[in-house]
Protein backbone atom coordinates (compact mmCIF):
# COMPACT_ATOMS: atom_id res chain seq x y z
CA UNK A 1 125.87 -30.00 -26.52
CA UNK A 2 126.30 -32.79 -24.11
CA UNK A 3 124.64 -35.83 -24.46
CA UNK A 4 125.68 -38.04 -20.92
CA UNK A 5 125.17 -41.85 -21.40
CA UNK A 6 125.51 -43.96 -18.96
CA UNK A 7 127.94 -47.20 -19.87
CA UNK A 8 129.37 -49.77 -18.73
CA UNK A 9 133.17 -50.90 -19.27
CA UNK A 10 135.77 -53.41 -18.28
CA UNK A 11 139.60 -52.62 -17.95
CA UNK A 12 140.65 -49.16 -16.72
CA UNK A 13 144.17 -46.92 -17.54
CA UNK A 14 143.61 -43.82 -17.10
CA UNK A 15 140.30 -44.45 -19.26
CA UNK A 16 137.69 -47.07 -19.43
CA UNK A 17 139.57 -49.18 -22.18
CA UNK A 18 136.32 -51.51 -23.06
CA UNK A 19 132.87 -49.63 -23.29
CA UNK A 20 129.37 -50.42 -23.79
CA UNK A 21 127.00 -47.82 -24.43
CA UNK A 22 123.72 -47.39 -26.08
CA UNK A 23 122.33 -44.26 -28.31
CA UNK A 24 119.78 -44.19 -30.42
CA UNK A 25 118.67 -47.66 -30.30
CA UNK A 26 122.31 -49.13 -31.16
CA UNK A 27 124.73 -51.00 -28.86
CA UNK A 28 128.02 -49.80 -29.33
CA UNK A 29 131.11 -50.78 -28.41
CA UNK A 30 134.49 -48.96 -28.12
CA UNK A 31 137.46 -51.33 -27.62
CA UNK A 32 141.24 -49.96 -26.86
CA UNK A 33 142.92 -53.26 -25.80
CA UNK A 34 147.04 -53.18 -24.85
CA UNK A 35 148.65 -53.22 -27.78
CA UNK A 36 152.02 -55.84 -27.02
CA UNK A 37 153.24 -54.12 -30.76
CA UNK A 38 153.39 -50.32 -29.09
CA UNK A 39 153.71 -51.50 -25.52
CA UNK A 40 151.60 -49.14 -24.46
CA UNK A 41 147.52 -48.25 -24.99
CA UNK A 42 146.51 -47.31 -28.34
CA UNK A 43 145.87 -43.75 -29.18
CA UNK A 44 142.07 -44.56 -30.50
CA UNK A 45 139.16 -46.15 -29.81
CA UNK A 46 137.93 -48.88 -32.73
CA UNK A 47 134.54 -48.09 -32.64
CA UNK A 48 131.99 -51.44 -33.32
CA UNK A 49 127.98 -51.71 -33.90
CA UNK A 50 126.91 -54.70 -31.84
CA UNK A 51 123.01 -56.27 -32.28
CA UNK A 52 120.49 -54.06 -30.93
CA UNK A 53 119.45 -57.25 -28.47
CA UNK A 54 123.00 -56.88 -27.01
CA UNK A 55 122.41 -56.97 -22.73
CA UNK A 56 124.79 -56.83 -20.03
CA UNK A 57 123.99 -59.65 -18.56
CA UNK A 58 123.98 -62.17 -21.59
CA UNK A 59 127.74 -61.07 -22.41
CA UNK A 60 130.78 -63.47 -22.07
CA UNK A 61 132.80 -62.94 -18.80
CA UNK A 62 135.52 -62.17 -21.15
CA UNK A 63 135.12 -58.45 -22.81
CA UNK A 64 137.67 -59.08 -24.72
CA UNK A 65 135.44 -60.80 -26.78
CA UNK A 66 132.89 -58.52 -27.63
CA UNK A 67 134.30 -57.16 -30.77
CA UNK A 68 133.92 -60.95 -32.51
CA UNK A 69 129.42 -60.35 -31.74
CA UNK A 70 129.99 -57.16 -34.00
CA UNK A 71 127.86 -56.45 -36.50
CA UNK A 72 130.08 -53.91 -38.21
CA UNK A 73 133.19 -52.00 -37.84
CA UNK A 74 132.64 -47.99 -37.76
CA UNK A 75 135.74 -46.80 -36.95
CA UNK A 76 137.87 -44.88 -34.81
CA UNK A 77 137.81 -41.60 -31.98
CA UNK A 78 140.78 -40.83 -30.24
CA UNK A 79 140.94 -41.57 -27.11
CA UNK A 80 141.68 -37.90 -25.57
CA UNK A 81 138.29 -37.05 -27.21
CA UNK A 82 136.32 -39.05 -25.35
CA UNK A 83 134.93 -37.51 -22.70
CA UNK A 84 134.02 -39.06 -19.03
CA UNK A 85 131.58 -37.66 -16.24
CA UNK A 86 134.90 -38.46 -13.26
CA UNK A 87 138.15 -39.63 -12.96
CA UNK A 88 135.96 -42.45 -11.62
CA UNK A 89 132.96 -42.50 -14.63
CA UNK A 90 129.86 -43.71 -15.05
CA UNK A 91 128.41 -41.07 -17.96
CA UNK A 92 130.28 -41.10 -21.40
CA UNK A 93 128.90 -38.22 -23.62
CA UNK A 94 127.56 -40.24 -26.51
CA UNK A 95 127.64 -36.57 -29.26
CA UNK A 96 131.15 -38.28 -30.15
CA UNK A 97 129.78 -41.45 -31.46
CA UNK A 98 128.37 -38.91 -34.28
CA UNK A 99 131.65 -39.01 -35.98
CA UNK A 100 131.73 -42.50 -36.56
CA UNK A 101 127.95 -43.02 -36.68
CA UNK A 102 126.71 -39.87 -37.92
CA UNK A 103 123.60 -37.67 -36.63
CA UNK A 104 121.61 -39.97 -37.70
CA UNK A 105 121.62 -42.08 -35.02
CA UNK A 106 120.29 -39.15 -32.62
CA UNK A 107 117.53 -39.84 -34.80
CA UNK A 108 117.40 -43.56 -34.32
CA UNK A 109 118.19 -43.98 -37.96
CA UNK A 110 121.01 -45.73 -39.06
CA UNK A 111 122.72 -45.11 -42.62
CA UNK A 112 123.89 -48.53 -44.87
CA UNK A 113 127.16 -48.61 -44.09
CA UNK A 114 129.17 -51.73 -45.82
């Protein structure tokens, strides 16, 4: 089933490369920053929990930031299993963030995770 979220991001290659989405409550953010190691874009997503006050407009300019307001680290989705609305998006569908978050956040619950 398809869950469409909207989301904001900044950077684009071929994908939105620094997301912001909400589900369930939670802010989350997906980061795939150029990696100057591979030369090239990462193959995953990191996948972060940011405060639940987290709002567009109180971010830095700088996205590339975000990741340091993190509350926790949940893991990863590959990139080619994220799927977008358009070449030109503005809907993410949020069922993926199950696999790092669980279904428990389509229940606004959130498990301990250390």
């Amino acid at each position: 089933m398809t869950d469409w979220l909207p989301f904001s991001y900044r950077g684009y290659y071929d994908v939105p490369r620094i997301i912001l989405v909400r589900r369930g409550g939670r802010v989350y953010l997906l980061n795939c920053p150029f990696s100057e190691e591979l030369d090239d874009y990462p193959d995953d997503y990191e996948v972060f929990l940011l405060p639940a006050d987290t709002h567009e407009e109180n971010l830095p300019t700088d996205w590339t930031l975000l990741r340091d307001l993190a509350v926790r680290r949940l893991g990863t989705i590959p990139v080619d299993r994220v799927r977008f609305d358009s070449p030109k998006p503005k809907f993410i569908d949020g069922a993926i963030l199950e696999e790092v978050a669980g279904p428990a956040v389509r229940l606004g619950e959130f498990p301990d995770r250390g």
